[in-house]
Protein backbone atom coordinates (compact mmCIF):
# COMPACT_ATOMS: atom_id res chain seq x y z
CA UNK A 1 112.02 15.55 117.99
CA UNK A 2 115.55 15.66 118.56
CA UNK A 3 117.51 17.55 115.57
CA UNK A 4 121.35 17.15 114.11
CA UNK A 5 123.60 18.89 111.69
CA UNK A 6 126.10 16.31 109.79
CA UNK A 7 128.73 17.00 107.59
CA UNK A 8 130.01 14.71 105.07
CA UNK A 9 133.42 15.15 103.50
CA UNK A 10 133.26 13.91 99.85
CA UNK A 11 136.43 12.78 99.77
CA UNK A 12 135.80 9.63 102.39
CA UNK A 13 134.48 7.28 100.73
CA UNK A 14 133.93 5.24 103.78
CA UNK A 15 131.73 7.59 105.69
CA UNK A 16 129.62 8.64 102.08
CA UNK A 17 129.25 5.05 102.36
CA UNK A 18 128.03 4.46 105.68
CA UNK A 19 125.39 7.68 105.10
CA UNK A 20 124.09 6.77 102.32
CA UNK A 21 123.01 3.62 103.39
CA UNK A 22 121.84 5.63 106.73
CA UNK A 23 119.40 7.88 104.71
CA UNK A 24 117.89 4.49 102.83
CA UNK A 25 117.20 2.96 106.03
CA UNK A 26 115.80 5.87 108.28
CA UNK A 27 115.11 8.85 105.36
CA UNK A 28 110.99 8.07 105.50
CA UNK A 29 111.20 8.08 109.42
CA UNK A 30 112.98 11.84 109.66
CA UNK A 31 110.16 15.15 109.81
CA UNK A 32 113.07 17.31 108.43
CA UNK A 33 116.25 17.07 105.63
CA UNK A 34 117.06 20.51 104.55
CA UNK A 35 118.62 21.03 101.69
CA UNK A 36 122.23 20.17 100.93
CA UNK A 37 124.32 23.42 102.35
CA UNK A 38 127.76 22.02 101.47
CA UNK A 39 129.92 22.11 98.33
CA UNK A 40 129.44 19.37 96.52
CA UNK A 41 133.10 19.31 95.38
CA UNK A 42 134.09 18.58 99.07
CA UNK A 43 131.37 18.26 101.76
CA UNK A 44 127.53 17.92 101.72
CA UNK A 45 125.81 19.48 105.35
CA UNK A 46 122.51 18.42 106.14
CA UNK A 47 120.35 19.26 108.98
CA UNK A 48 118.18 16.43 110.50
CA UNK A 49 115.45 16.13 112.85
CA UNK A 50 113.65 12.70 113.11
CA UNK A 51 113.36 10.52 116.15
CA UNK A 52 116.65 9.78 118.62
CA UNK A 53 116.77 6.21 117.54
CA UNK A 54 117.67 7.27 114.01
CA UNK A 55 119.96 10.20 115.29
CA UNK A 56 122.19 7.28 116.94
CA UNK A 57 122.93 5.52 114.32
CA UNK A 58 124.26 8.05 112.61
CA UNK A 59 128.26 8.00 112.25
CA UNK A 60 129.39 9.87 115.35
CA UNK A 61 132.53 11.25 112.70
CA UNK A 62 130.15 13.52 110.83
CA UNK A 63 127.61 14.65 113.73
CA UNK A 64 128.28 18.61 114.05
CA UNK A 65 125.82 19.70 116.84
CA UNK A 66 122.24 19.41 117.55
CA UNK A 67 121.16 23.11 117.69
CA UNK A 68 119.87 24.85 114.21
CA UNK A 69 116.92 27.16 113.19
CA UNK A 70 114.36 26.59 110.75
């Protein structure tokens, strides 16, 4: 399965927004969420892995590569 690293900046709103509602739509459909590796003061970093499909809808503004290690 493809795989992702996002980050979030806390202070947009806008984007919070938009992943949010991302994880409620495709969270049960992803085989991996790590933990949160940001600062929750001013980003939250994630990395994904769950089917392309999902990947694409996430907000292109917070995508941050596709390569991590478990």
């Amino acid at each position: 399965m493809p795989r992702t690293n996002i980050i979030v900046i806390v202070d947009d709103r806008g984007e919070v927004a938009a992943v949010d509602a991302w994880f409620v739509k495709w969270r049960s459909a992803l085989s991996h969420v790590s933990e949160d590796f940001g600062w929750s003061c001013c980003m939250h970093i994630w990395q994904l892995e769950g089917p392309a499909e999902a990947l694409a809808e996430l907000p292109p503004s917070i995508v941050a590569g596709g390569e991590w290690t478990s």
